[in-house]
Protein backbone atom coordinates (compact mmCIF):
# COMPACT_ATOMS: atom_id res chain seq x y z
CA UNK A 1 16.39 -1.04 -5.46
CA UNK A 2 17.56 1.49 -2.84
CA UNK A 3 16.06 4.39 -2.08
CA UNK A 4 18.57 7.28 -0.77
CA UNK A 5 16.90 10.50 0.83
CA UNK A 6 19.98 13.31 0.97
CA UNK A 7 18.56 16.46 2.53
CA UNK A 8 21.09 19.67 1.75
CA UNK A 9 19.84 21.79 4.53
CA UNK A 10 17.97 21.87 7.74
CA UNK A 11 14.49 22.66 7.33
CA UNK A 12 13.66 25.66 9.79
CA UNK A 13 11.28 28.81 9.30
CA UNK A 14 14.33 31.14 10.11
CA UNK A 15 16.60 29.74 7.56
CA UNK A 16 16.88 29.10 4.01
CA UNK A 17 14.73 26.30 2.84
CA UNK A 18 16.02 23.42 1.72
CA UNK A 19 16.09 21.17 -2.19
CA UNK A 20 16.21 17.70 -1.69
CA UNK A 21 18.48 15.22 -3.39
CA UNK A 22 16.54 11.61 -4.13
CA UNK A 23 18.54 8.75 -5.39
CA UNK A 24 16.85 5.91 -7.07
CA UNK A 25 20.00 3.31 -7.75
CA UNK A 26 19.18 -0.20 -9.41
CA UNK A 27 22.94 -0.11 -8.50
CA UNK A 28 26.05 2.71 -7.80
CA UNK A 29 28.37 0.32 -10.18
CA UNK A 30 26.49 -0.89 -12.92
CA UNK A 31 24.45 1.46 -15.66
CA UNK A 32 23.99 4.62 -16.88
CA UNK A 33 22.77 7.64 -14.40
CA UNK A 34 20.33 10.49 -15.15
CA UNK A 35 20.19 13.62 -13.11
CA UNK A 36 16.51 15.58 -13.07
CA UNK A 37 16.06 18.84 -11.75
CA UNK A 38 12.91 20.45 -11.26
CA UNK A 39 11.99 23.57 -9.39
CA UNK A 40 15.03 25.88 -10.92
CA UNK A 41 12.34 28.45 -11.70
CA UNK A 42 9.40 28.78 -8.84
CA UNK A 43 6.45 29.35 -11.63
CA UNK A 44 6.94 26.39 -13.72
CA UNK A 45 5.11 23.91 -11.72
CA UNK A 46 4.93 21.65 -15.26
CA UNK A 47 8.54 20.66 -14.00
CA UNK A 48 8.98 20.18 -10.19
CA UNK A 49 5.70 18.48 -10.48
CA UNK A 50 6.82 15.80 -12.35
CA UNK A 51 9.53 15.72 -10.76
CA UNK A 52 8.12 15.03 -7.48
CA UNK A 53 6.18 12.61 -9.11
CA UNK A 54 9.49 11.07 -10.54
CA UNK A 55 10.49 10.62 -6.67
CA UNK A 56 7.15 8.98 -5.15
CA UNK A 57 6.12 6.30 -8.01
CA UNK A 58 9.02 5.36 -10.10
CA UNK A 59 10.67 2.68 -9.23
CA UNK A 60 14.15 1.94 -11.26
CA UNK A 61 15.18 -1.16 -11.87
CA UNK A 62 18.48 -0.91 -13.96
CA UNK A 63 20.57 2.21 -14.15
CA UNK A 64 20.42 4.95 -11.46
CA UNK A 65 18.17 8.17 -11.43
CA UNK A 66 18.61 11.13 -9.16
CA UNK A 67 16.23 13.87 -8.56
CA UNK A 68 15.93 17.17 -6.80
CA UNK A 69 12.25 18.00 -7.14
CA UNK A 70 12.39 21.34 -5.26
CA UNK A 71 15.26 23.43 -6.21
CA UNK A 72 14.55 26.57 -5.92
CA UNK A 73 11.69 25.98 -2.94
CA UNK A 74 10.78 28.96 -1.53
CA UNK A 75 10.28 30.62 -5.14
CA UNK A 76 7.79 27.67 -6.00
CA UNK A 77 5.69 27.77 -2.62
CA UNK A 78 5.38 31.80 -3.66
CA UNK A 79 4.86 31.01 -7.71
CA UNK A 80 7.79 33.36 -8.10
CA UNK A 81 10.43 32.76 -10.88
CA UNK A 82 13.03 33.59 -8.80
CA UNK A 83 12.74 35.80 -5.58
CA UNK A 84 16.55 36.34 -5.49
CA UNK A 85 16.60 37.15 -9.29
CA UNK A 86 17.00 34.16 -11.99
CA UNK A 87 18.77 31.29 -10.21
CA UNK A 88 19.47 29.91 -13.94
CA UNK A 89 21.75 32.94 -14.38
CA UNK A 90 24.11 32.27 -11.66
CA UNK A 91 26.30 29.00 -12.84
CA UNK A 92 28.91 31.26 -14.61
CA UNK A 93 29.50 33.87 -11.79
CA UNK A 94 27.64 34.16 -8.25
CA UNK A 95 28.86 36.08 -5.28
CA UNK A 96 29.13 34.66 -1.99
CA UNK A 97 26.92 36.81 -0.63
CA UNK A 98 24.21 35.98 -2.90
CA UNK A 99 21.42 34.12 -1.20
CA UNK A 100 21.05 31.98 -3.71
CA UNK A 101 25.17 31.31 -3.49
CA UNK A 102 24.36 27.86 -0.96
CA UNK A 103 21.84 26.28 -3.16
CA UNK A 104 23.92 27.14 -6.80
CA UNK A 105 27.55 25.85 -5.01
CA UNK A 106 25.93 22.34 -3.48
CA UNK A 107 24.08 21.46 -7.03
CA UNK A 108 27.43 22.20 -9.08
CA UNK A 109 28.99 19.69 -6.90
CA UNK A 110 26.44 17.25 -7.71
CA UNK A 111 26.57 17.65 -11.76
CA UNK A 112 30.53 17.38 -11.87
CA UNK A 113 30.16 14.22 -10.02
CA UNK A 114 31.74 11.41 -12.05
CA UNK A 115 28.53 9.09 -11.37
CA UNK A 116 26.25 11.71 -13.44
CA UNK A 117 25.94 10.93 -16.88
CA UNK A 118 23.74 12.69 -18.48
CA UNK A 119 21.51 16.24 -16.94
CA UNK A 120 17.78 17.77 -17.69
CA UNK A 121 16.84 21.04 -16.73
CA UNK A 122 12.94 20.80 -16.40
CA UNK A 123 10.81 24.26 -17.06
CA UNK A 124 7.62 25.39 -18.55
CA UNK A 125 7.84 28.15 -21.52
CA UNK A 126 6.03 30.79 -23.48
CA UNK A 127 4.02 29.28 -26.47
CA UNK A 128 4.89 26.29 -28.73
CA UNK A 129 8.00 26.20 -30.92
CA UNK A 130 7.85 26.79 -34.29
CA UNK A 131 10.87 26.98 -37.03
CA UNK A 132 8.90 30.05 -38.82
CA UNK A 133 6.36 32.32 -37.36
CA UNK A 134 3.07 31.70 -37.42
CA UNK A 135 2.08 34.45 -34.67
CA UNK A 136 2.76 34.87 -31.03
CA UNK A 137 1.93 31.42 -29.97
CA UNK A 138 3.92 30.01 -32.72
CA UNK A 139 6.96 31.09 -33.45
CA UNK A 140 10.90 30.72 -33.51
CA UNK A 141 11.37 32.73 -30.15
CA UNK A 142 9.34 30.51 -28.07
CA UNK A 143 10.29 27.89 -26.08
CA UNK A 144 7.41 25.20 -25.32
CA UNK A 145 7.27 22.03 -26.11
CA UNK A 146 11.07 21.93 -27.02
CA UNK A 147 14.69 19.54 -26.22
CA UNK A 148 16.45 22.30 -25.41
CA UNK A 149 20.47 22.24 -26.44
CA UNK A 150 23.21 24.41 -26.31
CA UNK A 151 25.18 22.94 -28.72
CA UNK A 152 25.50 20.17 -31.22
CA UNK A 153 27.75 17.75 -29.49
CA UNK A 154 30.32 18.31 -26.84
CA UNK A 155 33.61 19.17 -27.75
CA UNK A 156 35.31 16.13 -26.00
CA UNK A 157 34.83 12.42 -25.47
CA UNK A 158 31.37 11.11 -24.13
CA UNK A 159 28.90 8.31 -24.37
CA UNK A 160 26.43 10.75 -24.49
CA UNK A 161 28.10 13.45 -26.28
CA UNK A 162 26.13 13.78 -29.58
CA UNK A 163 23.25 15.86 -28.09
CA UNK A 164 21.68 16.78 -31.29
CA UNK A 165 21.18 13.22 -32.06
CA UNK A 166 19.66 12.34 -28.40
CA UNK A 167 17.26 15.27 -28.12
CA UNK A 168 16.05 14.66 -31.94
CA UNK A 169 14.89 11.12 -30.69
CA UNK A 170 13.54 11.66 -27.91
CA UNK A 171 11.36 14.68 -29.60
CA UNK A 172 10.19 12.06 -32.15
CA UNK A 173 9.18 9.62 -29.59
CA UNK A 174 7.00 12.44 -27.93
CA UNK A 175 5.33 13.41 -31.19
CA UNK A 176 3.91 9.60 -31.36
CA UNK A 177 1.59 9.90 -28.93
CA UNK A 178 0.31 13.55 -28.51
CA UNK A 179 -3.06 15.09 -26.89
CA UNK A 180 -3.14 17.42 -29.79
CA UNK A 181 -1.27 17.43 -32.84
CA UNK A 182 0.12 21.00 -32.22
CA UNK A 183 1.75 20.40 -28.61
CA UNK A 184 4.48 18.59 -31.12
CA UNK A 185 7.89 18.61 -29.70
CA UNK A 186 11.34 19.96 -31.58
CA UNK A 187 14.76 20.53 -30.72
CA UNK A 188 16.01 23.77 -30.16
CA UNK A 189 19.54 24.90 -30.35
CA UNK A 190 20.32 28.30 -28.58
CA UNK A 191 24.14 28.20 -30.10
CA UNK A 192 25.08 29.40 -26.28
CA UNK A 193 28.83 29.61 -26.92
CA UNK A 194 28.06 32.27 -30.19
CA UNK A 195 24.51 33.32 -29.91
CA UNK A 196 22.87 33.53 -26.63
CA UNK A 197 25.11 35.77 -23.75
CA UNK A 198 22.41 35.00 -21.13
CA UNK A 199 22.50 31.40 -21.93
CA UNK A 200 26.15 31.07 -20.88
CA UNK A 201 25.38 31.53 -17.21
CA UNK A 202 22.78 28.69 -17.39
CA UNK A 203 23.03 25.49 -15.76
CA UNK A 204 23.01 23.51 -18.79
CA UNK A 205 26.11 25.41 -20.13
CA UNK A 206 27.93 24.86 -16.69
CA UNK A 207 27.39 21.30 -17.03
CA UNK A 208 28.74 21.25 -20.63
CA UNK A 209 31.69 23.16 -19.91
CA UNK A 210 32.56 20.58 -17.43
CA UNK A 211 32.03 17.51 -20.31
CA UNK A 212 28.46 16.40 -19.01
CA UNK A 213 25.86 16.50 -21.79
CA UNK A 214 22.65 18.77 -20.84
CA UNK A 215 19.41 19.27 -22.02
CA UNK A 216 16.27 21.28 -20.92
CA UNK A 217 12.95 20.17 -21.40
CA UNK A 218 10.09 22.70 -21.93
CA UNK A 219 6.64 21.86 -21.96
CA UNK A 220 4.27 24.60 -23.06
CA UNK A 221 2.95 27.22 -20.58
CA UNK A 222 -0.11 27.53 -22.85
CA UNK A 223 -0.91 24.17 -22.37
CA UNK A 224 -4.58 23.86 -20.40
CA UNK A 225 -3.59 22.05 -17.57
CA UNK A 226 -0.80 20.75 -15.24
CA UNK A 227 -1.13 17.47 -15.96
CA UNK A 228 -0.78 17.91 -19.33
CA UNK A 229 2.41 19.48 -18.73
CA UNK A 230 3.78 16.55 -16.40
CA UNK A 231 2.82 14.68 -18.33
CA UNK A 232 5.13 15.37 -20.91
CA UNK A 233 7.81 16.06 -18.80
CA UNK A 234 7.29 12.54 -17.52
CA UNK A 235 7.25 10.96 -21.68
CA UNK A 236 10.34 12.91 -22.09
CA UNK A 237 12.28 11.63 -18.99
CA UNK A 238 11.40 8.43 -19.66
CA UNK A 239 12.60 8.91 -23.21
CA UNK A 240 15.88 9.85 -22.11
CA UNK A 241 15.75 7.12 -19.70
CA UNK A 242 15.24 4.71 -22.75
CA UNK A 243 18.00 5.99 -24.59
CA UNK A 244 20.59 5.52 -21.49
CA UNK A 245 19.16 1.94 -20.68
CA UNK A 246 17.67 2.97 -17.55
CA UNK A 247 14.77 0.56 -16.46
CA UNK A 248 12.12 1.63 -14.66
CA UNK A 249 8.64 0.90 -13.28
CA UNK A 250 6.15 3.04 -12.21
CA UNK A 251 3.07 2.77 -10.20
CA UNK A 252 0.19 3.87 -12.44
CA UNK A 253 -0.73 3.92 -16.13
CA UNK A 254 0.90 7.47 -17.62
CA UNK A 255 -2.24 9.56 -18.47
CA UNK A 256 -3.51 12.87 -18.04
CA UNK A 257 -6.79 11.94 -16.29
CA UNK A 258 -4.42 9.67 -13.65
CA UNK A 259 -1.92 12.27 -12.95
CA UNK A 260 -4.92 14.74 -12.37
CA UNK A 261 -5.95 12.51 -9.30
CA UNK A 262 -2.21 11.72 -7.89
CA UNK A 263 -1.52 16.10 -8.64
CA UNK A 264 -4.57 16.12 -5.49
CA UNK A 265 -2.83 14.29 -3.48
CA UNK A 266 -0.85 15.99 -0.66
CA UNK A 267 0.30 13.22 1.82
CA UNK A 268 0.76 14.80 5.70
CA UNK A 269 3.14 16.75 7.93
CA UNK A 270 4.84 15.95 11.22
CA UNK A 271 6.23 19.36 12.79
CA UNK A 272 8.58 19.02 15.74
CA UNK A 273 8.31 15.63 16.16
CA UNK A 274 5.10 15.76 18.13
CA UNK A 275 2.11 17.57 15.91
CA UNK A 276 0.55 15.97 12.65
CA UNK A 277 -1.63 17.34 10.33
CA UNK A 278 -3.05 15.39 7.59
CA UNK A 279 -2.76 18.11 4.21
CA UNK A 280 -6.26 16.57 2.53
CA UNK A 281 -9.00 18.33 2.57
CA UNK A 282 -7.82 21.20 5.59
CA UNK A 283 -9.51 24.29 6.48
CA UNK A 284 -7.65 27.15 4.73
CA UNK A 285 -6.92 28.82 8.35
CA UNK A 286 -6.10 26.90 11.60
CA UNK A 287 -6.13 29.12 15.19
CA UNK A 288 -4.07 28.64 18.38
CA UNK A 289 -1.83 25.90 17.20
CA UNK A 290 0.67 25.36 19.69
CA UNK A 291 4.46 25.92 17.97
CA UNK A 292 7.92 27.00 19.18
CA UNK A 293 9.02 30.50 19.22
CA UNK A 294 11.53 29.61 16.57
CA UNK A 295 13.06 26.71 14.52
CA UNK A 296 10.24 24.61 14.47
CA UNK A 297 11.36 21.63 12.06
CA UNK A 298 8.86 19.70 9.57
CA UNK A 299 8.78 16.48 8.13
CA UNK A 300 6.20 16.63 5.06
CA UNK A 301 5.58 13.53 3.30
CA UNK A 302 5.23 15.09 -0.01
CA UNK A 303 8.46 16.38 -1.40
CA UNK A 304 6.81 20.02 -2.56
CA UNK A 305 5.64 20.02 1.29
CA UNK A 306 6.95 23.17 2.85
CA UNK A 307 6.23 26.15 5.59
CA UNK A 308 7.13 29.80 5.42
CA UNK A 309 6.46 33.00 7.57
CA UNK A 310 3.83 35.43 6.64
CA UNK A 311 3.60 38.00 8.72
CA UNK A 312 2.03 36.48 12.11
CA UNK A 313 1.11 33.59 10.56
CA UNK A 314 2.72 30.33 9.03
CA UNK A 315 1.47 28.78 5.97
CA UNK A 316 2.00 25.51 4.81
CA UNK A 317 2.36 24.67 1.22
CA UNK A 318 2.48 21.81 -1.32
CA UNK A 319 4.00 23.13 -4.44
CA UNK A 320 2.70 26.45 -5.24
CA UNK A 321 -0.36 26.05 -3.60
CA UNK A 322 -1.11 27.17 -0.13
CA UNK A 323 -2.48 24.17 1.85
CA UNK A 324 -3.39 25.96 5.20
CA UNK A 325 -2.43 29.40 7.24
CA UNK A 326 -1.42 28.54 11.09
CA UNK A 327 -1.73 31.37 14.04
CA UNK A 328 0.38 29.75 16.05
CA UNK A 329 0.20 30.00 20.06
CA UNK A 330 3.21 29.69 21.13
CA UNK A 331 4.62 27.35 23.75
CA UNK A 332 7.84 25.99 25.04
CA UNK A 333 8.29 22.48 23.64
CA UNK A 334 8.81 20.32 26.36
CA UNK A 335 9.86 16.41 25.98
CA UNK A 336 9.39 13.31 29.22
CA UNK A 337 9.16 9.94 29.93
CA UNK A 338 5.02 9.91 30.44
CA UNK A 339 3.33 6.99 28.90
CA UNK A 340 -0.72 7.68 28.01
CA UNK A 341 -2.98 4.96 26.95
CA UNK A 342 -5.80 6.10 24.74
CA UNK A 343 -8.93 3.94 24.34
CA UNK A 344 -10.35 3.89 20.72
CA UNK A 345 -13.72 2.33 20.40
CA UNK A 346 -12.92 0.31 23.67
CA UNK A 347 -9.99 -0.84 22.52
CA UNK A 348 -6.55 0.29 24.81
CA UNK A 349 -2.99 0.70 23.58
CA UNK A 350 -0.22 3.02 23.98
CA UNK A 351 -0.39 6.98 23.02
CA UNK A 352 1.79 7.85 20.60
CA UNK A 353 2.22 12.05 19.54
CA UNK A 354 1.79 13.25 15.70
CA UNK A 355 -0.52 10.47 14.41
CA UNK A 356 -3.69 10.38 13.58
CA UNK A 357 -6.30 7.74 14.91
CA UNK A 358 -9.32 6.68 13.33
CA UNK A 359 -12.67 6.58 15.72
CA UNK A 360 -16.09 4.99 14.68
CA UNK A 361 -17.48 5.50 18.03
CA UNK A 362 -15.58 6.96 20.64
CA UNK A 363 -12.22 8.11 22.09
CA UNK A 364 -10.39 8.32 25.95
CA UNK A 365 -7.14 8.83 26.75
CA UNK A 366 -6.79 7.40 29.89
CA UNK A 367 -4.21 9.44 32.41
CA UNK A 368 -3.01 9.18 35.78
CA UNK A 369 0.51 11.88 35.21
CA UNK A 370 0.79 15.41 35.28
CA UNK A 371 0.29 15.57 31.32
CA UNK A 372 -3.35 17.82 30.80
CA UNK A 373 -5.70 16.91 27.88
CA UNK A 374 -7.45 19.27 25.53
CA UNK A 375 -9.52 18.60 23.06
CA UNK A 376 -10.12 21.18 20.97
CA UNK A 377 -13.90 21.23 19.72
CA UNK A 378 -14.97 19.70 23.25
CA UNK A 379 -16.01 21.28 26.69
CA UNK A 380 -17.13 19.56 29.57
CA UNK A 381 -18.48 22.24 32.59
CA UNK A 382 -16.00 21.87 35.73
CA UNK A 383 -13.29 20.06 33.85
CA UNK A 384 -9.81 21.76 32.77
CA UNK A 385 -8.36 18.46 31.91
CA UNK A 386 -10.35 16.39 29.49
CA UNK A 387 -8.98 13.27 30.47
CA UNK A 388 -10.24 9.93 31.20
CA UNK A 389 -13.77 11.27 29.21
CA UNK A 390 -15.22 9.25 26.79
CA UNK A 391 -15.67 11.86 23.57
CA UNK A 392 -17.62 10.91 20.20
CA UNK A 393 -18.47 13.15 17.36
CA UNK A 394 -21.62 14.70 18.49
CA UNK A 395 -19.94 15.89 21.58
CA UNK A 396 -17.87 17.88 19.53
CA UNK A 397 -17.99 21.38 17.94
CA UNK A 398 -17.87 21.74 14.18
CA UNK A 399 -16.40 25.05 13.84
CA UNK A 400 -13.36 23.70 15.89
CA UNK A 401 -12.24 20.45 13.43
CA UNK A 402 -9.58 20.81 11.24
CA UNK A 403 -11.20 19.51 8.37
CA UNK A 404 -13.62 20.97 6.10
CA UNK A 405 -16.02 17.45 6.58
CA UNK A 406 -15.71 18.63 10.43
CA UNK A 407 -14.42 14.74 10.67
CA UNK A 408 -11.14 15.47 12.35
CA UNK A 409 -10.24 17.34 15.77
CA UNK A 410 -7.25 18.08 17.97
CA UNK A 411 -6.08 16.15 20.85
CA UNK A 412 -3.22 18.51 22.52
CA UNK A 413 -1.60 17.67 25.52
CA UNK A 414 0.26 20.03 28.43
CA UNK A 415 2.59 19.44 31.36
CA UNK A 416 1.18 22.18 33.43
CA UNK A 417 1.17 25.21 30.38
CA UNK A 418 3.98 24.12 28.10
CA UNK A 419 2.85 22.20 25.41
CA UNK A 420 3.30 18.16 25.12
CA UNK A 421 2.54 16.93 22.41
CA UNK A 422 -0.72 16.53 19.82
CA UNK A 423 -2.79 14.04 17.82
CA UNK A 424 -5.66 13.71 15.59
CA UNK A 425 -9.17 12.39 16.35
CA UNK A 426 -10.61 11.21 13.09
CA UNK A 427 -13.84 10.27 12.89
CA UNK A 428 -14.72 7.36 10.34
C-alpha cells in the first residue's frame, strides 16, 4: 500500500489555506476507486472528522480510496458553513473572482478524473429523516441520517450507475447495527434535475452531469455527540467501500467510546522548519513566540491542523476547535551551519531544531558558537546566554511552560537577536 500526500496550495497565514488530497492505492491499475470529501461545509464536523480519521488509520488493501479531509478549511477552523457563502452552490456557475473560485476549479478536476469511480459528499443535517411528519425532528424536509441522491440512476453507462439501488443497501446495512433505533438511515431523493433549483449547483449534481455516480451522506446534527456522528459516516464509507470491493483495514475496533479517545488526539506542529509545539494538553495562550513577519509555513501532523490571523495574534486549530492563541515576537528567521550538542540526563548527541526531548533529570546544551540560549521559564543572575547550564525542573518557572502540567518549556536559540531556532524541554 502507498500512501500519496498531494497538497493543492502552500500553506501561509497571508494566503488562502489549503485542502489536502490523500491517496490510499492498494494499486492505480487494479480495483474500484472511491473519492471522500469532507469539510465542504465548515460546521459539520460529523464529516471532515471522519474523514480525517479515514486518512490516519485506514489502511486499504484492494481498490484505491482518496480523501480530502479539509475542504473548505478556513470555514471549519471558524465553525462557519461557509465564510465566502455556500461552497456547495458553486459547481454550476462560479466567477473567477470568487474566493472560493481556486478551491471549486482544482476539486472538479479531481472528480472528472477517469480513475474516480464512484463520489460522497460527507455533511451533518437538521433532524432525522422521516417519509411522513412526525414533528420538527422528524419529518420529510430533514436531512439526517440519510443516502442522499439526486437521481435514480444515471442516464448513461456505469458500473455504478444504479444509485438508488447502492444507497438503499448501504442504508440497510447501517440500520443493522444502530445506537438507537431512531438514528435509522433512508435514502433520500431530491429529484435535482425537476425538483430542487438549489440542488443543481451542488457538487453531487456536477459529478453526475459528468457520468460519475454521487451520493451525500448525512448523519444527524441532533445526534449527542461527534463520535456518534463519525461514526456513522465511517459505517457508511465502509459500506460503500464493500459494495465497490474495496478492502480495507483499520487500526482500531469501530465504536463510539474508541473514536471518542482518537477525536482527543491532536498530533504536533512544526512551523518554519525550526519551532515545534506538541498540540496535547497546551495552554490556551502562548506569549513572545518568536515568528516571521510574514509567510510563516506549518507542517501539522493532524490533517484538521491549521493557523489563522486574529487580530495580533495567531491561533492554531485542529478542526473547529482552537488549540492555542500565539503573540508572536517577531524575528528575522535566520538559517547556518552551527552544530549544538545538548546533554540529556548526561547523555550527549547532536541538537536538532523543532523536536521535542524528553528529560528525567536534567538538560545542557553545550555551545562554543555565536548561537545564544534561552530558556524560557529559567534565569540565572549574570547570565544572558543560558548555555552550557545544567537546568532540571525545579529550576524552572511554572507560569512560563507551555503545558498546562507545567511539564514542558522552551529552548530558543539566537545568533546575536535574530532568532535560530527552538525546541522543547519535556520533563518525564
Amino acid at each position: 500500500m502507498r500512501l500519496i500526500y498531494l497538497v493543492l496550495f502552500l500553506t501561509s497565514l497571508l494566503h488562502a489555506l489549503p485542502f489536502t488530497l490523500v491517496k490510499h492505492e492498494a494499486s492505480q491499475s487494479e480495483g474500484s476507486t472511491l473519492f471522500v470529501i469532507g469539510g465542504i461545509h465548515g460546521n459539520e464536523p460529523g464529516s471532515y472528522y471522519a474523514a480525517s480519521i479515514l486518512t490516519q488509520y485506514y489502511t486499504i488493501t484492494k481498490g484505491n480510496l482518496w480523501v480530502i479531509p479539509n475542504l473548505n478549511h478556513k470555514s471549519i477552523m471558524l465553525n462557519s458553513r461557509g465564510i465566502n457563502g455556500d461552497m456547495n452552490r458553486k459547481f454550476a456557475d462560479i466567477d473567477a473572482d470568487d474566493a472560493d473560485f481556486p478551491i471549486v476549479d482544482e476539486l472538479k478536476k479531481i472528480i472528472i478524473d477517469p480513475r474516480v469511480d464512484l463520489i460522497l459528499n460527507l455533511h451533518d443535517g437538521h433532524g432525522f429523516y422521516r417519509k411522513e411528519y412526525k414533528n420538527t425532528i422528524f419529518n420529510p424536509g430533514a436531512w439526517g441520517q440519510t443516502c442522499v441522491i439526486d437521481q435514480i440512476s444515471l442516464d448513461g453507462d456505469h458500473i455504478y450507475k444504479d444509485m438508488n439501488k447502492i444507497a438503499s443497501a448501504v442504508s440497510q446495512e447501517l440500520n443493522g447495527g444502530l445506537i438507537e433505533n431512531h438514528h435509522c438511515f433512508d435514502v433520500r431523493n431530491t429529484n435535482t434535475r425537476f425538483d430542487d433549483e438549489a440542488m443543481k449547483h451542488s457538487l453531487t449534481f456536477y459529478a453526475i452531469n459528468h457520468n460519475k455516480p454521487a451520493f451525500a451522506i448525512e448523519t444527524s446534527k441532533n445526534l449527542p455527540t461527534l463520535e456518534e456522528k463519525v461514526f456513522y459516516q465511517l459505517r457508511a464509507i465502509e459500506g460503500y467501500m464493500r459494495y465497490m470491493g474495496i478492502s480495507y483495514q483499520r487500526s482500531f475496533e469501530l465504536t463510539p467510546e474508541n473514536l471518542n479517545t482518537i477525536l482527543k488526539i491532536n498530533g504536533n506542529v512544526t512551523i518554519n522548519n525550526n519551532i515545534y509545539l506538541n498540540l496535547e494538553n497546551l495552554r490556551a495562550d502562548l506569549s513572545f513566540v518568536p515568528l516571521k513577519s510574514k509567510q510563516n509555513d506549518s507542517h501539522f501532523t493532524h490533517p484538521l491542523g491549521g493557523m489563522i490571523q486574529e487580530g495580533k495574534k495567531i491561533s492554531l486549530y485542529v478542526g473547529n476547535q482552537k488549540i492555542t492563541s500565539i503573540t508572536p515576537s517577531i524575528h528575522a528567521d535566520t538559517s547556518g551551519a552551527e552544530k549544538l550538542i545538548v546533554e540529556v540526563d548526561g547523555q550527549k548527541q547532536e541538537l536538532a531544531f523543532a523536536k521535542e526531548y524528553l528529560v528525567a533529570a536534567d538538560i545542557s546544551v553545550i555551545n562554543n558558537s555565536s548561537i545564544r540560549t534561552n530558556i524560557i521559564g529559567f534565569t540565572c543572575k549574570g547570565k544572558k546566554d543560558e548555555s552550557n547550564i545544567k537546568v532540571s525542573l525545579k529550576d524552572l518557572d511554572p507560569k512560563y511552560s507551555i503545558d498546562k502540567d507545567a511539564k514542558i518549556y522552551r529552548a530558543e536559540f539566537y545568533r546575536g537577536n535574530d532568532f535560530f531556532g527552538m525546541v522543547l524541554i519535556h520533563f518525564k
